[in-house]
Structure formats: structure tokens, C-alpha cells
Protein backbone atom coordinates (compact mmCIF):
# COMPACT_ATOMS: atom_id res chain seq x y z
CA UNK A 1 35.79 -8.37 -16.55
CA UNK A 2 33.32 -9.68 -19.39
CA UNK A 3 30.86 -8.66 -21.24
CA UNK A 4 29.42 -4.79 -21.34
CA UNK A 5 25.54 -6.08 -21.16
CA UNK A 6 24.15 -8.52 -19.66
CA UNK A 7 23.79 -12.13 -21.13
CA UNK A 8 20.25 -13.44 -21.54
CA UNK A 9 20.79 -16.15 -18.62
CA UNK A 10 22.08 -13.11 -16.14
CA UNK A 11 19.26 -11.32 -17.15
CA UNK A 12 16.18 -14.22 -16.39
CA UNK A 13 18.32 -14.90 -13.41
CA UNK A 14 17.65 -11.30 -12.39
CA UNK A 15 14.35 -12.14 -12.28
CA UNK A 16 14.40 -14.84 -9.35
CA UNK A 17 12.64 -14.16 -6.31
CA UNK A 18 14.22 -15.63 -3.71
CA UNK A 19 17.76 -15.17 -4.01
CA UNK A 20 20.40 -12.33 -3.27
CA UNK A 21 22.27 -10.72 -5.60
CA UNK A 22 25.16 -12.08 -3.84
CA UNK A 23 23.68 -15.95 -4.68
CA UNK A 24 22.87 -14.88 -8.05
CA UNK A 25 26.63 -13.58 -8.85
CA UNK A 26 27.53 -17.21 -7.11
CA UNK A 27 24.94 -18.78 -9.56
CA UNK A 28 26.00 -16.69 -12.56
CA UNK A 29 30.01 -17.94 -12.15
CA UNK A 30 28.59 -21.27 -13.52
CA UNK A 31 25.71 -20.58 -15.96
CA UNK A 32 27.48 -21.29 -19.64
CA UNK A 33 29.28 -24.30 -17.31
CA UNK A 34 26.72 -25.40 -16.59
CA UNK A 35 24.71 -25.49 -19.88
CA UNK A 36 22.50 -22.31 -18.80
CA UNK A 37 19.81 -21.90 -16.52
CA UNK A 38 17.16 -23.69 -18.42
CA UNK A 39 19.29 -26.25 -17.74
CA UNK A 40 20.15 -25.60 -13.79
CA UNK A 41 17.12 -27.14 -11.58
CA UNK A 42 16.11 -26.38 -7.97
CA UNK A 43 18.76 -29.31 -6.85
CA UNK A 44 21.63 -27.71 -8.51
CA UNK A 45 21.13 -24.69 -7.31
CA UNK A 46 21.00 -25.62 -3.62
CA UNK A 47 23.84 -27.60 -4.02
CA UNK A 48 25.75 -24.58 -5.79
CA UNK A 49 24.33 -21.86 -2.87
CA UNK A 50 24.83 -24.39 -0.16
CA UNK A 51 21.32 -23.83 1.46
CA UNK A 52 17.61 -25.04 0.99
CA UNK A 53 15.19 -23.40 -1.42
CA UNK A 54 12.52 -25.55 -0.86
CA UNK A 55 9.40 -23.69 -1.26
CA UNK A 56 10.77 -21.67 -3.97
CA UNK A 57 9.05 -21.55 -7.52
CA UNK A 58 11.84 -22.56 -9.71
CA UNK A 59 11.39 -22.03 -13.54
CA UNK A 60 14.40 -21.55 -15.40
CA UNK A 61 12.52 -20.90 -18.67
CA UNK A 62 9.68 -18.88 -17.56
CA UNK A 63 12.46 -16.27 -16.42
CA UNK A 64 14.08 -16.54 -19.60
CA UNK A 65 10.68 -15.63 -21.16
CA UNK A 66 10.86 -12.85 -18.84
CA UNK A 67 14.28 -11.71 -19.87
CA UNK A 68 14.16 -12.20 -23.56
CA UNK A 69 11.41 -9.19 -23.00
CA UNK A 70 13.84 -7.18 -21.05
CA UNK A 71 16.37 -7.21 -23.83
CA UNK A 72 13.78 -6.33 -26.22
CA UNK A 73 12.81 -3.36 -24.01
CA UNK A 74 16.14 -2.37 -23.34
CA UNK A 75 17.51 -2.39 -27.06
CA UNK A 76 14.14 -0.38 -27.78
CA UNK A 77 14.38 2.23 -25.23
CA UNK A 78 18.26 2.41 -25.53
CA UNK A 79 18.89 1.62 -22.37
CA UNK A 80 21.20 -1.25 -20.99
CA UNK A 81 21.81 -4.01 -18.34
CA UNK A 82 25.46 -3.98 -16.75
CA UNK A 83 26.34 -7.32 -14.98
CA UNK A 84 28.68 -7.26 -11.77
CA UNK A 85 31.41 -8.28 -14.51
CA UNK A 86 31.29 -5.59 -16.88
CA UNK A 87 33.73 -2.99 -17.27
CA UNK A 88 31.69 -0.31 -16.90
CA UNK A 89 29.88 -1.66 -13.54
CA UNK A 90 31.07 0.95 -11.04
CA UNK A 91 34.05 0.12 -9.27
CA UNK A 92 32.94 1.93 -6.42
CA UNK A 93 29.65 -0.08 -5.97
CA UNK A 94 31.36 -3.39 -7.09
CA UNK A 95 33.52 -2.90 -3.57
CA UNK A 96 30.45 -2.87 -1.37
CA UNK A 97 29.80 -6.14 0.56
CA UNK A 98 26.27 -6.59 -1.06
CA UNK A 99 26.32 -5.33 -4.54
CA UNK A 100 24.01 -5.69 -7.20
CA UNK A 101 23.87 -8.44 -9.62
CA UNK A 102 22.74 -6.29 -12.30
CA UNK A 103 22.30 -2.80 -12.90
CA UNK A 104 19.24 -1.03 -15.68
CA UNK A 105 20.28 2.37 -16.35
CA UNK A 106 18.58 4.53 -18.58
CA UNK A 107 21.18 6.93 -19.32
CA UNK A 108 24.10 7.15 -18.32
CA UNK A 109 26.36 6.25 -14.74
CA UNK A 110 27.75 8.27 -12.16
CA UNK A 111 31.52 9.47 -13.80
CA UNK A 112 34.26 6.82 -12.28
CA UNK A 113 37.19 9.61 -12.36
CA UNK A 114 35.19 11.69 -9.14
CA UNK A 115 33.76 11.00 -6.34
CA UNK A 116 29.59 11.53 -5.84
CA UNK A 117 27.61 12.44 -3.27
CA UNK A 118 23.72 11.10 -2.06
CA UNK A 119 22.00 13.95 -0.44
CA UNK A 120 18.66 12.18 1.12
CA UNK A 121 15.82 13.06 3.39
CA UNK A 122 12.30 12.80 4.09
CA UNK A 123 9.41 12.68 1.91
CA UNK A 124 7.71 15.27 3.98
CA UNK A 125 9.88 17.87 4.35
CA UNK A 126 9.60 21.24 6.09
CA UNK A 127 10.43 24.27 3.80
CA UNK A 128 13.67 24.59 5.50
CA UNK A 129 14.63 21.35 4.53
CA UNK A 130 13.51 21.98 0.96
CA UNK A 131 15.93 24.96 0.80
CA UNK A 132 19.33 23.03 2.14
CA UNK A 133 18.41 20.00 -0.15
CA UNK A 134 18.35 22.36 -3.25
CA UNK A 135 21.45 24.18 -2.04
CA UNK A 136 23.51 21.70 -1.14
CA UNK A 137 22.28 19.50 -4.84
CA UNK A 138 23.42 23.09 -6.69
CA UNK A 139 26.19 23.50 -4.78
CA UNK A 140 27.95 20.13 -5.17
CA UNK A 141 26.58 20.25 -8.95
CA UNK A 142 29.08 23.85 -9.20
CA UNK A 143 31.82 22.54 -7.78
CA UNK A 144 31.70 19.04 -10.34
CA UNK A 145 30.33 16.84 -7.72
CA UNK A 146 27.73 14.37 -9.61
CA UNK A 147 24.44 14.32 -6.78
CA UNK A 148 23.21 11.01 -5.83
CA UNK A 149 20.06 10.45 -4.87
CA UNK A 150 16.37 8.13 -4.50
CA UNK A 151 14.19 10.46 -6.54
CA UNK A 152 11.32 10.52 -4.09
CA UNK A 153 9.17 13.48 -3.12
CA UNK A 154 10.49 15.80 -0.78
CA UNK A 155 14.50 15.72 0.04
CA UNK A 156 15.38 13.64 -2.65
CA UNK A 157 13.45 15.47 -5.49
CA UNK A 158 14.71 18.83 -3.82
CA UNK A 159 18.30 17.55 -4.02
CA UNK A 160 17.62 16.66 -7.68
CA UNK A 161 16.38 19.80 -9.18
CA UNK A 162 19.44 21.79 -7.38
CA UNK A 163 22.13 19.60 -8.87
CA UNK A 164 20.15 20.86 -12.32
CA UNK A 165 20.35 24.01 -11.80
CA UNK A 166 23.90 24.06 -11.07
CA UNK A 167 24.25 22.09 -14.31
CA UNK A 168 26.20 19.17 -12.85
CA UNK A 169 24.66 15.24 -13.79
CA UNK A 170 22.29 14.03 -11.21
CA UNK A 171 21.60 10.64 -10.61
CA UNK A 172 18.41 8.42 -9.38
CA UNK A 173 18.45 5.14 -7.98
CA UNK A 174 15.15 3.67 -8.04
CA UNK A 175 12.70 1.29 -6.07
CA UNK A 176 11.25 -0.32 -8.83
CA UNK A 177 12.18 -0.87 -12.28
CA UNK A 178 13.25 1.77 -14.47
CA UNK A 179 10.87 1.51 -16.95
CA UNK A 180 8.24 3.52 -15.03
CA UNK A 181 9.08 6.62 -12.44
CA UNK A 182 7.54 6.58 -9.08
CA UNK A 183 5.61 8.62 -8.00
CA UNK A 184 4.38 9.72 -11.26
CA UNK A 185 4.80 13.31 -10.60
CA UNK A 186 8.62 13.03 -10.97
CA UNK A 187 8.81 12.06 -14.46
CA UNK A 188 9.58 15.06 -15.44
CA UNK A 189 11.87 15.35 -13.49
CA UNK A 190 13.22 12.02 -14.47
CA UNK A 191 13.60 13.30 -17.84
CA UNK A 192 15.40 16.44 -17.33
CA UNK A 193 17.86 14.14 -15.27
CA UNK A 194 18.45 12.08 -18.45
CA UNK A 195 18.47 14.67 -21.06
CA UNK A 196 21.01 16.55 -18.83
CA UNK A 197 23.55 13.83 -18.84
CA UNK A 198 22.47 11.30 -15.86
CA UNK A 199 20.93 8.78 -15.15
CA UNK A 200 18.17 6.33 -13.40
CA UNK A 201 19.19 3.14 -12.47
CA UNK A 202 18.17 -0.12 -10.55
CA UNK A 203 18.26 -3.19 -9.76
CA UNK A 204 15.41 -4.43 -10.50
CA UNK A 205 14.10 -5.88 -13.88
CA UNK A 206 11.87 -3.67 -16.19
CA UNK A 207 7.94 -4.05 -15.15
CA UNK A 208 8.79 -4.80 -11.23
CA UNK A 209 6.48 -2.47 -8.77
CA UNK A 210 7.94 -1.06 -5.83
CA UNK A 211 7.21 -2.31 -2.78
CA UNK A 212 8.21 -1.61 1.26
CA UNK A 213 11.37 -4.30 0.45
CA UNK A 214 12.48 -2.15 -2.75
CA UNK A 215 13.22 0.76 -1.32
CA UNK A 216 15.54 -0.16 1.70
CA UNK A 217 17.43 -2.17 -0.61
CA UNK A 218 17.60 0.49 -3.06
CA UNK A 219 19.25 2.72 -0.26
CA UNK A 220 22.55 0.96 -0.07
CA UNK A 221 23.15 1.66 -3.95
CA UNK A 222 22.41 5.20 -3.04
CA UNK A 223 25.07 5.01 -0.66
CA UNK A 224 27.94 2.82 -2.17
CA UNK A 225 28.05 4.78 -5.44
CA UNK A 226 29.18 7.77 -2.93
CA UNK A 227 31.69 8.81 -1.43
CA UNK A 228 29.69 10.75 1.45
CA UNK A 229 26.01 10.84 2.28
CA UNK A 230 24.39 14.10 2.87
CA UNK A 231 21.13 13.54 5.17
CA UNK A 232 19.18 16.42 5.08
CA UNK A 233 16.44 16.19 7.49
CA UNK A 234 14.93 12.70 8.79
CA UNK A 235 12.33 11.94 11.46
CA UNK A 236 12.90 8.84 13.43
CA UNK A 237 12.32 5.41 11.05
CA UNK A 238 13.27 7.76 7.86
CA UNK A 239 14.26 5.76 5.00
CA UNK A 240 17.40 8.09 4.97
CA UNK A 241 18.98 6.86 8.19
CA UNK A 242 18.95 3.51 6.35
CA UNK A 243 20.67 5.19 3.30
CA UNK A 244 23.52 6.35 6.40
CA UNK A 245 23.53 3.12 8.21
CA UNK A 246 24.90 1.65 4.99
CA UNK A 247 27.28 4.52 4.12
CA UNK A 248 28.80 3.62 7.59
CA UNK A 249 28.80 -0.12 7.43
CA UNK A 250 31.18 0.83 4.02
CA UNK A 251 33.13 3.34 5.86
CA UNK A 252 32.01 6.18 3.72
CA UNK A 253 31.21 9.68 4.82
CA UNK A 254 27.59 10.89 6.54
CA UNK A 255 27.41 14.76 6.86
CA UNK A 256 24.08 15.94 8.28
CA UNK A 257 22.54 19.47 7.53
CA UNK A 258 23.33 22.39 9.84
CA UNK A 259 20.39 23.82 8.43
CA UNK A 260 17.77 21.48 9.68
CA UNK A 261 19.01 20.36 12.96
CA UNK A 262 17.06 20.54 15.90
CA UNK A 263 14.15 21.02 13.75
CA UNK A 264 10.33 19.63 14.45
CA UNK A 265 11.36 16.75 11.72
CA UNK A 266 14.91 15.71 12.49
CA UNK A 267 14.83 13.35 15.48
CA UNK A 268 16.55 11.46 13.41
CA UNK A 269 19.30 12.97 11.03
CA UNK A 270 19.88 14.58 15.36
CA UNK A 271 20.72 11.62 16.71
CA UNK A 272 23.50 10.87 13.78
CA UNK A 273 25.12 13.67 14.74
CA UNK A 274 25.17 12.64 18.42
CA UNK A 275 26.79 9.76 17.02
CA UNK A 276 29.62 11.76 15.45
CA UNK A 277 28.02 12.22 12.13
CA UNK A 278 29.63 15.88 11.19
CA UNK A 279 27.46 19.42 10.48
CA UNK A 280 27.45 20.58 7.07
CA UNK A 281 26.25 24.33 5.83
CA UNK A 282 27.19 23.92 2.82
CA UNK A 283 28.59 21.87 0.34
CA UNK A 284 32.41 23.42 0.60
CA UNK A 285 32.77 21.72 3.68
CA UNK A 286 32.54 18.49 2.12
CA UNK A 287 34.90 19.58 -0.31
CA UNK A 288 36.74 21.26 2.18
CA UNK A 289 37.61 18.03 4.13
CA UNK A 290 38.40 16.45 0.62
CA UNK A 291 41.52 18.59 0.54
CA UNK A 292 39.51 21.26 -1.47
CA UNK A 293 38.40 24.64 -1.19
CA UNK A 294 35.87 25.26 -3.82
CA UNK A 295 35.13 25.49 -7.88
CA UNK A 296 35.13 22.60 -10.60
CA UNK A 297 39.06 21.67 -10.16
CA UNK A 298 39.34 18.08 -9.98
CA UNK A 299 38.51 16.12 -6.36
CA UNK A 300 40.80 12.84 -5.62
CA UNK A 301 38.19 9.73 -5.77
CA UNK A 302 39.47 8.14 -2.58
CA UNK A 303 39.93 9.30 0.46
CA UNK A 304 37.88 9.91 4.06
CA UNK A 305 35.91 12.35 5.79
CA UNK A 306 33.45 13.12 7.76
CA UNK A 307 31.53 10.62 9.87
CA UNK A 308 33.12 6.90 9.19
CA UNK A 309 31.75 3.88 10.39
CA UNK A 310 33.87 3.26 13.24
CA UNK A 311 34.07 7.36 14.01
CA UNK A 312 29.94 7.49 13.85
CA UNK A 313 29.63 4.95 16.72
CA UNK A 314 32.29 6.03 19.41
């Protein structure tokens, strides 16, 4: 492990294109080496990454323009940059096979000594939906589960306010950077997340829009900061069976609500649990396949339950 925040040269490179954040951790490896990235052209990179980026815009020091404004934001808004290196990076998220190369947060991360969950769903929910999302967010919240989720409209927000009103930390992973809140009627809600002890984070550099690529990618944070993915209710195409896909390609848990299924919106969050994905009601079944029957006592961090990647597809 290195440094706690991000160097300037990790941070411009955060703001390239065209690369993965598994290229840019490659890239990153060799920066001081290498005399920084103002340094590094086009050639050296595709020599480094072992593929062509011909086609790319490559400008070392217009990015660290870029990121000389991040660190100004950051230091002014008191929030910070974590690279895959630091200490603090979650361990959990650090294990995934595509993590991020660096992580905003404006507050504060998801505690390492417990294990979280995402609860996700549609954006248009039915009530019914609306109801398990808060329940389930309150009642993982009461029993010291932290609540992971996308803050979105719908599932996501629903799962949000519950975890607040069971005063546990909830936790948004955005699809943009977190310097703004989309869609603008959730910053409120963004700040009572904050002020209550968690936290919005990203990938993405202060000032960058979301977009229809942000918010898949966005999804498998949701899912590898958890330990088991709640999906609520989701139509067919739902962002949250991309959210599951990932928890299962990590061998995490899905659960899917008992509340919604069969319901005029859950063609999809149905055919996970065709697929093996397990029923919750509420959140003590989680807890109860985590070796624990209920209240704030302390839940082991590893372990499995629920619907697994290789159980999810037999």
C-alpha cells in the first residue's frame, strides 16, 4: 500500500478516455518511473498496455490541467481521491476482477470490519416495491448492516431513506462525478446520507456527466463493495439485473424480494430466482444465512449465502 490520496499523475490519468481502470492501474505502476505522465506519450503507453491506441487523443498535460482542478476541488469540499493502493481503498472492492482505479468519496466509506449490502431496483417502481425497498434499507440499517446502493429514483432512493431511518450509514455509488447528484431531486437526500455518516462515491472525476456507459459500470461497484445484493423489483433490461450479474460473476450473494415477485414489474428480478437466486421477506433472512438471527451483534465479513455464481446458473 501507498499513499492515502491520490497523486496528481493518478489523478489526470483518471481522466483518460479510452482506457480501463485495469490499464490505468498497469499505467500507474510506472508513472514516477517513468518521469510522470507529461512525460509518457501515446508510444509508451501502447508499448506498456500491449495494444493499439491509435485514434486516441493523448495529452498528458491537458489531463494534468484537469487534475490539478480536481485536487483543488477536493481539498475545498473536503472530500478525497483513494487510489487502488491506498490503505483505506476497500479491500473488498480491491478483490473484484475489474476494480476501480480511483475512488471520489464525499464522506466517508462503507465500514471494512462488516459486511454491506446493495438493495437495487427499478426506477419506476410499483408501491409495493417502494415498501420492501424501505423495509428491507431499515431493516438491514437495525441490525448494523451499512445499505449499498445507486441513488436513483425509485428502488434505490427507497432503499436509501429506510437505511436512514433505521439510523445505520447508507451509501451511494454514483454515475457521474460526485460533485453534482443526479437526478437533482435526490440531493437532499444525498445530504442526509453524508451528514448521517456515509457516503457518495465514484469513479469518475469531478465535473463528468452521466451517461448510458456510467451507469452499468457504476453497478459492479455497487455490487463488489457487498457482500449480497438485494434486487427488489426489476423489469426485463433493468439496470439491477446488471448490478446481480456482477454480484455473481464475484461469487457474492443475490437475494430477490418475496414481496414483489410475480408482480406486473418483475419479469426480471423472476427469472433470477428461476435461476436459483433465493426469496427474501425480510432482511433477517440474510442475516439469518450469515449465521445470525437478528439485532446489531457483530456479522463475520466473509462468508456465503444465498444465490452464488455457480449456484445462480445450475
Amino acid at each position: 500500500m501507498r499513499r492515502e490520496s491520490a497523486s496528481l499523475d493518478e489523478l489526470a490519468l483518471a481522466r483518460a478516455p479510452f482506457m480501463s481502470a485495469r490499464e490505468k492501474i498497469l499505467l500507474a505502476e510506472i508513472l514516477d518511473a517513468a518521469g510522470g505522465l507529461p512525460v509518457m506519450g501515446l508510444g509508451d503507453a501502447e508499448e506498456i498496455l500491449g495494444r493499439s491506441l491509435r485514434g486516441a487523443s493523448w495529452d498528458g498535460r491537458l489531463w494534468l490541467e484537469g487534475a490539478k482542478r480536481d485536487r483543488d476541488w477536493l481539498a475545498r469540499t473536503g472530500s478525497v481521491a483513494l487510489s487502488y493502493w491506498a490503505s483505506d481503498y476497500p479491500a473488498i472492492l480491491r478483490e473484484t476482477a475489474r476494480p476501480p482505479f480511483v475512488l471520489y468519496l464525499r464522506g466517508r466509506l462503507p465500514p471494512a470490519d462488516r459486511p454491506a449490502a446493495a438493495v437495487v431496483g427499478t426506477r419506476f417502481p410499483t408501491g409495493r416495491a417502494l415498501e420492501a425497498a424501505s423495509a428491507l434499507g431499515r431493516g438491514a440499517a437495525v441490525c448494523g448492516v451499512p445499505v449499498v446502493s445507486g441513488l436513483a429514483r425509485g428502488v434505490d432512493a427507497a432503499a436509501h431513506r429506510g437505511a436512514l431511518s433505521g439510523a445505520g450509514p447508507t451509501f451511494a455509488v454514483l454515475g457521474r462525478g460526485v460533485d453534482e447528484v443526479y437526478p437533482r431531486a435526490n440531493r437532499d437526500l444525498a445530504a442526509a446520507i453524508v451528514a448521517s455518516g456515509g457516503g457518495l462515491l465514484s469513479e469518475y472525476p469531478p465535473g463528468v456527466p452521466p451517461s448510458r456507459w456510467t451507469f452499468p459500470e457504476r453497478n459492479r461497484i455497487i455490487a463488489g463493495l457487498c457482500r449480497a445484493t438485494v434486487v427488489v423489483e426489476a423489469p426485463a433490461g433493468s439496470g439491477a439485473l446488471i448490478t446481480a450479474s456482477f454480484a455473481l460473476e464475484e461469487g457474492r450473494d443475490v437475494w430477490v424480494s418475496a414481496a414483489c415477485a410475480g408482480g406486473p414489474r418483475s419479469a426480471g428480478s423472476d427469472a433470477l430466482l428461476r435461476d436459483g437466486a433465493r426469496s427474501v421477506s425480510s432482511f433477517e433472512d440474510v442475516l439469518r444465512d450469515w449465521g445470525r438471527e437478528s439485532g446489531p451483534a457483530p456479522i463475520p465479513v466473509t462468508g456465503s449465502a444465498g444465490a452464488t455464481g455457480s449456484e445462480a446458473r445450475r
